[in-house]
Protein backbone atom coordinates (compact mmCIF):
# COMPACT_ATOMS: atom_id res chain seq x y z
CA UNK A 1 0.00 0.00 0.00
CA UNK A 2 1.29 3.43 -0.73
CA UNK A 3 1.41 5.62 1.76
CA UNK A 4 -0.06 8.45 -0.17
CA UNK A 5 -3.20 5.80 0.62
CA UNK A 6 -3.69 7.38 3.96
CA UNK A 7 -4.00 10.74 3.34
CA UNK A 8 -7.32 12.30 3.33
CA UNK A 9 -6.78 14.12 -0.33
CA UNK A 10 -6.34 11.18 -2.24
CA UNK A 11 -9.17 9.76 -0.72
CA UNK A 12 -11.71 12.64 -1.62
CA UNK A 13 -10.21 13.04 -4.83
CA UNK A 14 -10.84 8.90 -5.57
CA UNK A 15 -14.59 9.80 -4.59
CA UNK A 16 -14.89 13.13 -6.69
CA UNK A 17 -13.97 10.99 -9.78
CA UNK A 18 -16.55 8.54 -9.10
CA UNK A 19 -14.26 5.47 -8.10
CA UNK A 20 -16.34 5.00 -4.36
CA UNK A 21 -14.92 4.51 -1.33
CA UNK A 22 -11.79 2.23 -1.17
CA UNK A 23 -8.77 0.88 0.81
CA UNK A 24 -6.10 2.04 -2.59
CA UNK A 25 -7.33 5.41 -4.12
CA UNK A 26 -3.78 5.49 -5.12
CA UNK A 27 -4.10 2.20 -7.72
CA UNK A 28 -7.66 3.44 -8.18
CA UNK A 29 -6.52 7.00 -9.47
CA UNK A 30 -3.55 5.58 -11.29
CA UNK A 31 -6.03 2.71 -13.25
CA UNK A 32 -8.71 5.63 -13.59
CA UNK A 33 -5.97 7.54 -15.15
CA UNK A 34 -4.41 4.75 -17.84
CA UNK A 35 -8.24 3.94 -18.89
CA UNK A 36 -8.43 7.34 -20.18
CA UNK A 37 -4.86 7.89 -21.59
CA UNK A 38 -5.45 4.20 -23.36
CA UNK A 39 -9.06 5.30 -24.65
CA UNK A 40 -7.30 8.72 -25.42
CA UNK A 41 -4.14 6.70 -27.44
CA UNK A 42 -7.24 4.80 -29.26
CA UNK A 43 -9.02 7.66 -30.30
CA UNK A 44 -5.52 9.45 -31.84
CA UNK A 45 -4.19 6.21 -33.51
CA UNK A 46 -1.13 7.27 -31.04
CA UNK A 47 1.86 4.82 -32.00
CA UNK A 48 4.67 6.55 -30.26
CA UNK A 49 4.76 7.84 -26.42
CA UNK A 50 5.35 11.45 -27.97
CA UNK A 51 2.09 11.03 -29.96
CA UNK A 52 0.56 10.20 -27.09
CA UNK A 53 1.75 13.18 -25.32
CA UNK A 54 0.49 15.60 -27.70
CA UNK A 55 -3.01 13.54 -28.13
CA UNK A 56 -3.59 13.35 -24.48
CA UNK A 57 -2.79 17.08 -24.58
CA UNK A 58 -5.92 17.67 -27.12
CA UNK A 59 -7.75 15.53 -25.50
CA UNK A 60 -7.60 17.57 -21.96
CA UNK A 61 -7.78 21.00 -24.20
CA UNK A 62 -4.11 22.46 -23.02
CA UNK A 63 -1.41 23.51 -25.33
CA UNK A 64 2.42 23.52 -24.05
CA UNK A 65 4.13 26.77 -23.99
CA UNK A 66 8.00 25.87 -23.15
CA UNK A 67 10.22 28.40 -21.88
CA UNK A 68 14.06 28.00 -22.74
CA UNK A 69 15.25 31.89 -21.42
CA UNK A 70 14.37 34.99 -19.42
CA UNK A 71 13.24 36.74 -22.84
CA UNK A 72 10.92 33.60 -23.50
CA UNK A 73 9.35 33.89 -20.38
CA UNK A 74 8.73 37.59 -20.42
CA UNK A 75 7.55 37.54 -24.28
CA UNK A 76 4.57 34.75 -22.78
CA UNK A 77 3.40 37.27 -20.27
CA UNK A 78 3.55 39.72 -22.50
CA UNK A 79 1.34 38.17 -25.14
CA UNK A 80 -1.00 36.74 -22.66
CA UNK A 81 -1.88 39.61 -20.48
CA UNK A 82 -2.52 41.45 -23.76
CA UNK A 83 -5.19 38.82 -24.05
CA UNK A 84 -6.50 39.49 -20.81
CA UNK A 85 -5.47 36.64 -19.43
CA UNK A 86 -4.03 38.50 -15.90
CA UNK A 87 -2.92 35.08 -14.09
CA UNK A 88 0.21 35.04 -16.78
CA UNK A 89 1.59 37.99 -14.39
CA UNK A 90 2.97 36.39 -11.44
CA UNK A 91 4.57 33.92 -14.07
CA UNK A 92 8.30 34.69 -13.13
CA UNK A 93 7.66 34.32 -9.56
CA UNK A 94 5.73 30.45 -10.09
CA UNK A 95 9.09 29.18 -11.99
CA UNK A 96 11.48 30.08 -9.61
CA UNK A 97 14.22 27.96 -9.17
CA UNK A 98 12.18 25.39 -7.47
CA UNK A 99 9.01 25.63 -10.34
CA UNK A 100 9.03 23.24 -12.97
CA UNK A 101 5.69 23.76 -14.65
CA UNK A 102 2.72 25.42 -14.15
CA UNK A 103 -0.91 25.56 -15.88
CA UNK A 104 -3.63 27.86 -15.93
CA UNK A 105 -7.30 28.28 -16.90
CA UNK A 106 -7.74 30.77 -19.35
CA UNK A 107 -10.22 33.72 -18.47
CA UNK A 108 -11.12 34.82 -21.58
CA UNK A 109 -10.20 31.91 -24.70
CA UNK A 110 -11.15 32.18 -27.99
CA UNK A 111 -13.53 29.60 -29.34
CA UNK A 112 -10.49 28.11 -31.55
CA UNK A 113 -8.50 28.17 -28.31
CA UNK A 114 -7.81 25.74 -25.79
CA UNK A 115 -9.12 26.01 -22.16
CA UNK A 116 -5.54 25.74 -20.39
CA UNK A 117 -2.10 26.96 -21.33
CA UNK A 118 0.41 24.03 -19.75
CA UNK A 119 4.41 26.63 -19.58
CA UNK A 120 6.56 24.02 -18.92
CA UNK A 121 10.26 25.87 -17.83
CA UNK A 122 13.10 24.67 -19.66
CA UNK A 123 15.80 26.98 -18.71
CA UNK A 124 19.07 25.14 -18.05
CA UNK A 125 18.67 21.82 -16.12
CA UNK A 126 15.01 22.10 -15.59
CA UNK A 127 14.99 21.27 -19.52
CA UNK A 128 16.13 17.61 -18.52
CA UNK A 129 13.17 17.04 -16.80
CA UNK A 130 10.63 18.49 -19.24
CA UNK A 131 9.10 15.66 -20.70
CA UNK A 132 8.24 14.32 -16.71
CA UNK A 133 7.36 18.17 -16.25
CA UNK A 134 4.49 18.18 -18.97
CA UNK A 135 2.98 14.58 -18.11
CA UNK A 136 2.41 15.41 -14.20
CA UNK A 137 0.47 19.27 -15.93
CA UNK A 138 -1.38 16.23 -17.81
CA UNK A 139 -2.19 14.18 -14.65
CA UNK A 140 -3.76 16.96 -13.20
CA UNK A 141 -6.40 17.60 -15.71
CA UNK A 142 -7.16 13.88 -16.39
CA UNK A 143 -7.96 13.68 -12.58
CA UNK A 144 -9.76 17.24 -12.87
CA UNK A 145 -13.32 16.79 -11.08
CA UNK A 146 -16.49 19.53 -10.15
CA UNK A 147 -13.98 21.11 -8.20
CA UNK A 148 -12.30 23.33 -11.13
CA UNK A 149 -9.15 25.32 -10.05
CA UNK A 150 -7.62 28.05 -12.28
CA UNK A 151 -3.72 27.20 -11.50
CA UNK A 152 -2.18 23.86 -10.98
CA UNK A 153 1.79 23.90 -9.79
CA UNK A 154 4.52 21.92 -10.46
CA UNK A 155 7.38 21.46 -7.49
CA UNK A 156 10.44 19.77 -7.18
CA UNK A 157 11.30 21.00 -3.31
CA UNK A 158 9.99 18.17 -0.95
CA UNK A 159 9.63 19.80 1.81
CA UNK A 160 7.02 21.94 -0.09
CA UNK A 161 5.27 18.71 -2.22
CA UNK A 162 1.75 17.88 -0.96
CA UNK A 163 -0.03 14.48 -1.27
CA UNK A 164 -2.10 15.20 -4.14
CA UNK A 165 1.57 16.65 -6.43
CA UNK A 166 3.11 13.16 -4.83
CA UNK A 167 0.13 11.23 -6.72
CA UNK A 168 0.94 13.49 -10.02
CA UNK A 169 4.42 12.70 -9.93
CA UNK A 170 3.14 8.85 -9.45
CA UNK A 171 1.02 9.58 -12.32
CA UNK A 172 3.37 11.00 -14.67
CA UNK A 173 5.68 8.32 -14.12
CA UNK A 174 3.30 5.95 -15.16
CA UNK A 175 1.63 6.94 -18.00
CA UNK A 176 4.96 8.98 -19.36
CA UNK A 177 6.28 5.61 -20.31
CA UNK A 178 3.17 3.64 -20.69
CA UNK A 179 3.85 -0.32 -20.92
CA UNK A 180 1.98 -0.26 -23.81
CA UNK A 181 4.52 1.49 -25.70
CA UNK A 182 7.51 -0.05 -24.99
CA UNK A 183 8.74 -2.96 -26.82
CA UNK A 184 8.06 -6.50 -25.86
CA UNK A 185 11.17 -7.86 -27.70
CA UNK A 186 14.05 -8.19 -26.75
CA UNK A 187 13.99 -8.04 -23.09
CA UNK A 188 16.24 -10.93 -22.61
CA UNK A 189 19.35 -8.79 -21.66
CA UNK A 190 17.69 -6.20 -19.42
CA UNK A 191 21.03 -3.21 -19.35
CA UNK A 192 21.55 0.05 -19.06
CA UNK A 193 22.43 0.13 -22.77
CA UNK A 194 18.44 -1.36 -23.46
CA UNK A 195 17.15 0.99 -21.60
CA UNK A 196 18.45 3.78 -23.56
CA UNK A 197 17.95 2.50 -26.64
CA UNK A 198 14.39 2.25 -25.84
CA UNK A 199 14.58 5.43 -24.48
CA UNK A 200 15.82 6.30 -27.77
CA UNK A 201 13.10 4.50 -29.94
CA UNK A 202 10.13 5.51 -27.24
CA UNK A 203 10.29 8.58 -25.74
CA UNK A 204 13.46 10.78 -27.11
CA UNK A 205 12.89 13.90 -25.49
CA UNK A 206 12.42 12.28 -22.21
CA UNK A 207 15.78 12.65 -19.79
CA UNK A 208 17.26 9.55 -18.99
CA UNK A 209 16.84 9.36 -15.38
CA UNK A 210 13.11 9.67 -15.76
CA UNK A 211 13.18 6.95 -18.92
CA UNK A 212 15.38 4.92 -16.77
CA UNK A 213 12.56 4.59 -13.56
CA UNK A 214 9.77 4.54 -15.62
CA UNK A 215 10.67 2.08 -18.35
CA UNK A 216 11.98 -0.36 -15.69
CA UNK A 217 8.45 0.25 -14.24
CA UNK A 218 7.02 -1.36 -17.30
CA UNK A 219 9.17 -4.33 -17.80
CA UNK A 220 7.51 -7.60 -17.79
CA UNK A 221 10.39 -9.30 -15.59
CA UNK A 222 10.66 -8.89 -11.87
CA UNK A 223 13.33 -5.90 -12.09
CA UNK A 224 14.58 -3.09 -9.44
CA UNK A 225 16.42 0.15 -10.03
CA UNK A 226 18.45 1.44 -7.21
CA UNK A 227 20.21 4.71 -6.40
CA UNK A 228 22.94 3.48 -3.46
CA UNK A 229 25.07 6.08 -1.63
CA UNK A 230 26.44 7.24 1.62
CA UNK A 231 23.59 7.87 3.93
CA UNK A 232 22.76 7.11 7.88
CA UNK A 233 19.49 5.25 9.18
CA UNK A 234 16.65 7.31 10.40
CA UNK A 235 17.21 6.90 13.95
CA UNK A 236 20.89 7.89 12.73
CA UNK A 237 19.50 10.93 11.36
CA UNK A 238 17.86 11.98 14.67
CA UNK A 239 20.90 11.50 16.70
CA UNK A 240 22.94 13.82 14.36
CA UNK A 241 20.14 16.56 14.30
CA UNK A 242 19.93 16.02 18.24
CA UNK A 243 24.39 16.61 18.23
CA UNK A 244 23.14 19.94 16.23
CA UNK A 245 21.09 20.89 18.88
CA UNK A 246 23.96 20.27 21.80
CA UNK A 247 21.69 17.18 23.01
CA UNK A 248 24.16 14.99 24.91
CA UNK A 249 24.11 11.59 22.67
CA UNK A 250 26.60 8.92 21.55
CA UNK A 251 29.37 10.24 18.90
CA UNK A 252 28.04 11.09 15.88
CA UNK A 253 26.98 8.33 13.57
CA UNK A 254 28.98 7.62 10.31
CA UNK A 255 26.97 6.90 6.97
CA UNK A 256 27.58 3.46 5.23
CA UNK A 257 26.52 2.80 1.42
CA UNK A 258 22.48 2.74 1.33
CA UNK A 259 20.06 2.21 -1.23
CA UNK A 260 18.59 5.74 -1.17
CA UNK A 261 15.77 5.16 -3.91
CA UNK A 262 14.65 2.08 -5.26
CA UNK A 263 12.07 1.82 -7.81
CA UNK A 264 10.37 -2.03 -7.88
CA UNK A 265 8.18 -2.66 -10.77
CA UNK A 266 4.76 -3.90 -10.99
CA UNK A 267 6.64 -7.86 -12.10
CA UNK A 268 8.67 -7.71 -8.77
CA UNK A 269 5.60 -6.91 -6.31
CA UNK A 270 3.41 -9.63 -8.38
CA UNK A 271 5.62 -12.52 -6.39
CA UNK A 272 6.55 -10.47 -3.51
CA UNK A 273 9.90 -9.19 -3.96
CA UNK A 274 10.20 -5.39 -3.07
CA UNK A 275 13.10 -3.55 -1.59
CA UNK A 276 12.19 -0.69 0.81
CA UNK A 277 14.75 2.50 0.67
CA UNK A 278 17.54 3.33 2.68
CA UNK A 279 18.88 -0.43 3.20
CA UNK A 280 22.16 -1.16 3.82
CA UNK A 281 23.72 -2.63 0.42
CA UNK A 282 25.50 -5.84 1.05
CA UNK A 283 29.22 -5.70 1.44
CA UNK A 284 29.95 -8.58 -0.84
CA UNK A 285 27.44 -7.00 -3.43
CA UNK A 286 29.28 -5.59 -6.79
CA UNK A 287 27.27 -2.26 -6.03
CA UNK A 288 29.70 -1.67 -3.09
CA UNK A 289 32.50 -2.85 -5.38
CA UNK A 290 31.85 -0.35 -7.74
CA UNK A 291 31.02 2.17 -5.19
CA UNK A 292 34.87 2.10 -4.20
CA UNK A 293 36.13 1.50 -7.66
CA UNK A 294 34.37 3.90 -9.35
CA UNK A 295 33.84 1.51 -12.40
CA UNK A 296 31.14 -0.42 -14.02
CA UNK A 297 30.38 -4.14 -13.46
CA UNK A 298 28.25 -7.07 -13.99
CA UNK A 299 27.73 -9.94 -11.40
CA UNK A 300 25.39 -12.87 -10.36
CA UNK A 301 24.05 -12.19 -6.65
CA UNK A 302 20.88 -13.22 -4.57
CA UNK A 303 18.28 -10.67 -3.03
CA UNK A 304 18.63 -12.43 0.23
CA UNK A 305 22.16 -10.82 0.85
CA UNK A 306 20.08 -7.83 1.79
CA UNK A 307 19.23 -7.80 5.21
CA UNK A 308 18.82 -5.40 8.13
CA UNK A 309 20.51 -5.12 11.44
CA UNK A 310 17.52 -7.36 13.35
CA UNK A 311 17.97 -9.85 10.85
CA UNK A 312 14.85 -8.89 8.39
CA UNK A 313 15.91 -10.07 4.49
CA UNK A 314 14.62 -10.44 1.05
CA UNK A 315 13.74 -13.61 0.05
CA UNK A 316 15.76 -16.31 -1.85
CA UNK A 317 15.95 -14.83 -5.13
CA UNK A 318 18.88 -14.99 -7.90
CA UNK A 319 19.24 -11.96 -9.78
CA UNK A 320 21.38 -10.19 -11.75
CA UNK A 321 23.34 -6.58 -11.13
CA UNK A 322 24.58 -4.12 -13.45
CA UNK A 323 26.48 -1.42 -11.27
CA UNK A 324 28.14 2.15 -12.21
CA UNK A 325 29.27 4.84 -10.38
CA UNK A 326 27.63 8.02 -11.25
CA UNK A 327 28.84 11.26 -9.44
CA UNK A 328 28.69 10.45 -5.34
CA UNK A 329 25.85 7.60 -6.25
CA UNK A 330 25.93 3.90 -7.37
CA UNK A 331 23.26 3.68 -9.89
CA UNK A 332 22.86 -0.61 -10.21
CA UNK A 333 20.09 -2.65 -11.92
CA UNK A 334 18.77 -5.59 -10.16
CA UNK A 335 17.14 -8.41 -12.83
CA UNK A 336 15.79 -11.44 -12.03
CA UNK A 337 17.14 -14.32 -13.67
CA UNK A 338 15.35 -16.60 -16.68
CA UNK A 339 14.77 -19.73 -13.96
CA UNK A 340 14.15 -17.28 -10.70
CA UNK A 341 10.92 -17.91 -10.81
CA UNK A 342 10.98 -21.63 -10.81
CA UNK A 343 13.21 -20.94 -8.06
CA UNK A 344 11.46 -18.77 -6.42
CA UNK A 345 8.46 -20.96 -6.28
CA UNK A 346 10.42 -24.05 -5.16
């Protein structure tokens, strides 16, 4: 269960769409959501995720206005408050440094016009995540309901995300790189070097971090994608921030390789296997190899070399790991292997 599940937004928002009361708003949402962007790909003979970008952008009347420089930014307020349309003046202030995208209702359209105007902010990194940028403006109006709001905002600062922008970004991720568009062949070598080729074939405007999580989403084989670097526990955490505030503890805690994000696809969680964040990565494991090497490397390892400190561990399950070292981070692949699910049963 997510735990986006518990919150009280995600829960009126599953009833405002019609799905009823339930235990998982959060699948609910998400299946609402692919019905639509499947009927939508069906009704647009969409046969490319870019196609079905721009048809699911028709189909929830928004055009995408993408801003790659100061001058582009002030030339869009400029042409839409000549239109009337006054919300386009606080526009430099929404895409501050934290403000990837924001949408807004027009006031005063033309009948040939669309009802919302999606800017999506593509000055210098924020371009990178543009393509992730325009499918959570998306996920907002395909979960639009009686409720009709005139601005929707787009965040990338944590502390500031609320539930309902963590279920966009869940949204986004899932329909940006929708299973049904990625190719069924040649999965038997699941790499890095598959993934961006069909990031390549797919979804070329899409960065590659955001291809990376959401194609390994839609593989068919049990598969998990892993961020690993120095980090501390939680109750780690709270001892250091207690030393910060002259709290007598123990001596400060030091961090040990962790895997800080983990995405598990939907083939993993089908027989069980998932890998929560922040766990300690095994120190026979070629991702803490290649953490201290700084190269790239294949091996042949079992899940159930990860276990916590109380003895908790993932199941009996061979897989294979594709490591590289990426900045401060470890970024590794974790397949399951042809027979691991004969073995896995046995």
């Amino acid at each position: 269960m997510s735990k986006l599940d518990s919150k009280p937004q995600i829960w009126k928002l599953a009833v405002d769409l019609g799905l009823g009361s339930t235990s998982r708003p959060v699948s609910e949402i998400l299946n609402y959501v692919k019905r639509r962007v499947r009927n939508v790909a069906q009704k647009f003979s969409s046969a490319t995720l870019n196609d079905l970008l721009t048809a699911t952008a028709e189909e929830v009347r928004t055009v995408f206005k993408e801003i790659h420089s100061n001058e582009d930014l002030e030339k869009l307020q400029s042409t839409y408050f000549a239109l009337g349309e006054t919300g386009f003046a606080n526009l430099h202030n929404e895409l501050d440094s934290q403000g990837y995208a924001i949408t807004l209702r027009r006031i005063n359209p033309a009948k040939w016009d669309r009802a919302y105007v999606s800017v999506i902010d593509c000055r210098g990194d924020k371009a990178f995540r543009a393509y992730f940028s325009k499918w959570h403006e998306l996920a907002h109006l395909l979960t639009l309901t009686q409720q009709t709001r005139l601005v929707f905002r787009r965040t990338h600062a944590s502390a500031l995300v609320d539930a309902e922008e963590g279920l966009m970004d869940l949204i986004a991720g899932d329909v940006g790189f929708l299973a049904d568009f990625i190719p069924s062949l040649g999965f038997g070598d699941i790499s890095f070097e598959m993934i961006e080729s069909v990031r390549r074939q797919v979804s070329p405007d899409a960065s590659y971090q955001a291809a990376s999580i959401g194609i390994v989403r839609a593989l068919p084989r049990p598969c998990i994608l892993l961020e690993a670097r120095l980090a501390l526990k939680k109750s780690e955490e709270r001892n250091k921030a207690q030393l910060r505030l002259a709290i007598p503890v123990h001596a400060e805690p030091r961090p040990s390789l962790r895997a800080v994000h983990a995405t598990t696809n939907q083939a993993a969680r089908d027989i069980g296997i998932y890998l929560p964040e922040n766990w300690r990565v095994p120190g026979k494991s070629v991702i803490a190899a290649v953490f201290e090497t700084g190269d790239s490397a294949r091996a042949r390892e079992n899940l159930s070399w990860w276990r916590t400190s109380s003895g908790t561990r993932l199941p009996n399950f061979p897989v294979r790991v594709e490591a590289k070292r990426v900045g401060d981070s470890v970024i590794a692949l974790l397949v399951a292997e042809e027979d691991s699910d004969a073995v896995f049963a046995a």
